[in-house]
Protein backbone atom coordinates (compact mmCIF):
# COMPACT_ATOMS: atom_id res chain seq x y z
CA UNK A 1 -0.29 -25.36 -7.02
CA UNK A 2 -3.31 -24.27 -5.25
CA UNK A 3 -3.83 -20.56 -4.11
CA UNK A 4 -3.05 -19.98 -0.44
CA UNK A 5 -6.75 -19.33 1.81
CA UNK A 6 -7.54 -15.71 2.06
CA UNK A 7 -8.22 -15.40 5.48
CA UNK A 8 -11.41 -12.21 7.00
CA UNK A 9 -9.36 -9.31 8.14
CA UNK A 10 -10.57 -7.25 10.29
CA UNK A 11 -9.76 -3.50 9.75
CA UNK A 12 -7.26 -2.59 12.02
CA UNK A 13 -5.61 -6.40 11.02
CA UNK A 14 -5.29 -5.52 7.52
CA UNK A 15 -3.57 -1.81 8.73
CA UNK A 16 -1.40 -3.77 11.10
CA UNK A 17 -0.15 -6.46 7.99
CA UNK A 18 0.41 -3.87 5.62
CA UNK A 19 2.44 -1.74 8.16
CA UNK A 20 4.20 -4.76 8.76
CA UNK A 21 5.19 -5.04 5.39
CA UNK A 22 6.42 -1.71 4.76
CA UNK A 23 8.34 -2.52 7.85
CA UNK A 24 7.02 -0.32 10.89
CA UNK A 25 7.89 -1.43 13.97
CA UNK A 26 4.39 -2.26 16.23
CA UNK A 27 5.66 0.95 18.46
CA UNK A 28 4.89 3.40 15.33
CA UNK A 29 2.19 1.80 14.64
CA UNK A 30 0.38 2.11 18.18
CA UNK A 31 1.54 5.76 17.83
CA UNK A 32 -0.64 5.67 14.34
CA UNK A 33 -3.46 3.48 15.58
CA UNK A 34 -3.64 5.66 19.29
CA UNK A 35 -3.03 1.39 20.80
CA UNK A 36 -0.19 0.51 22.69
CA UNK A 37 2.91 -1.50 21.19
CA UNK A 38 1.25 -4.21 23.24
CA UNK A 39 -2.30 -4.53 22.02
CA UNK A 40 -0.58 -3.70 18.57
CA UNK A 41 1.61 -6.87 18.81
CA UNK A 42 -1.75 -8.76 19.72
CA UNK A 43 -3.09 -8.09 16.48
CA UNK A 44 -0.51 -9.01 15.07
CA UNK A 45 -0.76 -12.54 16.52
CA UNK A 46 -4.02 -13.00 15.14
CA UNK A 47 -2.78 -11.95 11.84
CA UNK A 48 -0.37 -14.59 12.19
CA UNK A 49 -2.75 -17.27 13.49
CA UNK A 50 -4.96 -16.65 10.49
CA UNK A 51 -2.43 -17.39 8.25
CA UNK A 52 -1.10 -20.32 10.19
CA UNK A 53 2.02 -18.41 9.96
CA UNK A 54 5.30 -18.43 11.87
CA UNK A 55 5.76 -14.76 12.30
CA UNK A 56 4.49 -11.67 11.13
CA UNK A 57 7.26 -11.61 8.24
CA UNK A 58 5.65 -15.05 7.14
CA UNK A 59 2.36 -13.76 7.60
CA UNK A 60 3.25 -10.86 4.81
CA UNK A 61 4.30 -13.09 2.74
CA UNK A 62 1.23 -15.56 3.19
CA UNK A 63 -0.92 -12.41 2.41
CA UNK A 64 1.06 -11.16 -0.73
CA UNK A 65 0.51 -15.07 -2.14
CA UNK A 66 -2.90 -14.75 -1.49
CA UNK A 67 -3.33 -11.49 -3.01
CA UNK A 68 -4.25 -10.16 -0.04
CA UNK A 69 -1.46 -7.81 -0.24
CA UNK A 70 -0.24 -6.80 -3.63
CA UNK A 71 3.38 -5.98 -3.13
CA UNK A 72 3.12 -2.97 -4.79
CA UNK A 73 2.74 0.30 -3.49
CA UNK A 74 0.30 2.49 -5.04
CA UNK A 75 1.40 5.59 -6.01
CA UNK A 76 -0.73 8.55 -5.77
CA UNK A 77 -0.83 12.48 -6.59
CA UNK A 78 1.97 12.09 -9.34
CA UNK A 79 2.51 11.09 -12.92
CA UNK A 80 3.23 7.21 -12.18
CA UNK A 81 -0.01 7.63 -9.81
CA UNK A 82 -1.93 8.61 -12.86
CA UNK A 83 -0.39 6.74 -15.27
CA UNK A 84 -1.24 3.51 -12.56
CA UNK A 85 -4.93 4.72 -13.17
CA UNK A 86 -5.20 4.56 -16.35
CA UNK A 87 -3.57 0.97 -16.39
CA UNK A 88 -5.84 -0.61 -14.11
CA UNK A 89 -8.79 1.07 -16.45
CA UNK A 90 -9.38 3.69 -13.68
CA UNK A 91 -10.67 7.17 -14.04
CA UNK A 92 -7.96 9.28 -12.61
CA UNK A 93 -9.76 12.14 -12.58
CA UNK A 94 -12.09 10.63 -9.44
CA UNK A 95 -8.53 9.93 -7.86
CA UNK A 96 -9.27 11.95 -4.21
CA UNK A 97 -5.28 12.15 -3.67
CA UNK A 98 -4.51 14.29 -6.63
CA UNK A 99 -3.20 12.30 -9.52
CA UNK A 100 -5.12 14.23 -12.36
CA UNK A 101 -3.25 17.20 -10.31
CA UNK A 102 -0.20 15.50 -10.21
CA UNK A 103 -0.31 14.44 -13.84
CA UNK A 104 -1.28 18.47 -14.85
CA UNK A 105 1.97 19.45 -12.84
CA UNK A 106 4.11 17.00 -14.65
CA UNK A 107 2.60 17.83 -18.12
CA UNK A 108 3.76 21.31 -17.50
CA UNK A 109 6.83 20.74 -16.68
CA UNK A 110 7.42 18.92 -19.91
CA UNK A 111 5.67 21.09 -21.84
CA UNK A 112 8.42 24.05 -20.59
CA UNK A 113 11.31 21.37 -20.86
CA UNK A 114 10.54 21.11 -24.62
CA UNK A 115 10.67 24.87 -25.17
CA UNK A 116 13.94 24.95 -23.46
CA UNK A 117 16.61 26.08 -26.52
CA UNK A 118 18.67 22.51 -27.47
CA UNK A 119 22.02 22.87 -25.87
């Protein structure tokens, strides 16, 4: 099986396919992207003809095939944020959304849960 094409996105394209698929309606999204619902759902359509898709649904999945969207959602400013770092060979202390902070936090916590008398 061949890998699906990988269409150009344009910036506000790619934010309109990935708000898609963590299913926002195109009215939040204008709210987001200061459009209206309208020019929002135009985007979409050329989302959806660069795919050669049916809909924007199909579209998302087009885009997860072709790795334009990873299905994952990355987690930041927490333990599984940094821990997601250091997987991908990342240095989570240049993280700029917190996740050496995040990881601190949760090292504490387990540091105090330890001490805690065995009940």
């Amino acid at each position: 099986m061949t890998a699906p094409a990988r269409p150009v996105l344009t910036d506000i394209e790619l934010t309109v396919l990935q708000g898609a698929a963590e299913g926002r309606t195109y009215a939040t999204l204008g709210r987001q992207l200061s459009l209206t619902e309208k020019s929002v759902g135009n985007v979409a359509m050329r989302v959806i003809d660069k795919f050669d898709a049916r809909s924007i649904t199909h579209a998302v999945f087009l885009a997860c095939r072709a790795g334009v969207l990873d299905g994952q959602r990355r987690r930041h400013g927490d333990h599984a944020g940094y821990a997601a770092h250091v997987y991908r060979g990342e240095d989570p202390k240049e993280c700029p959304y917190g996740c050496w902070e995040g990881e601190r936090a949760y090292r504490s916590v387990q540091r105090a849960l330890r001490k805690l008398p065995a009940s």
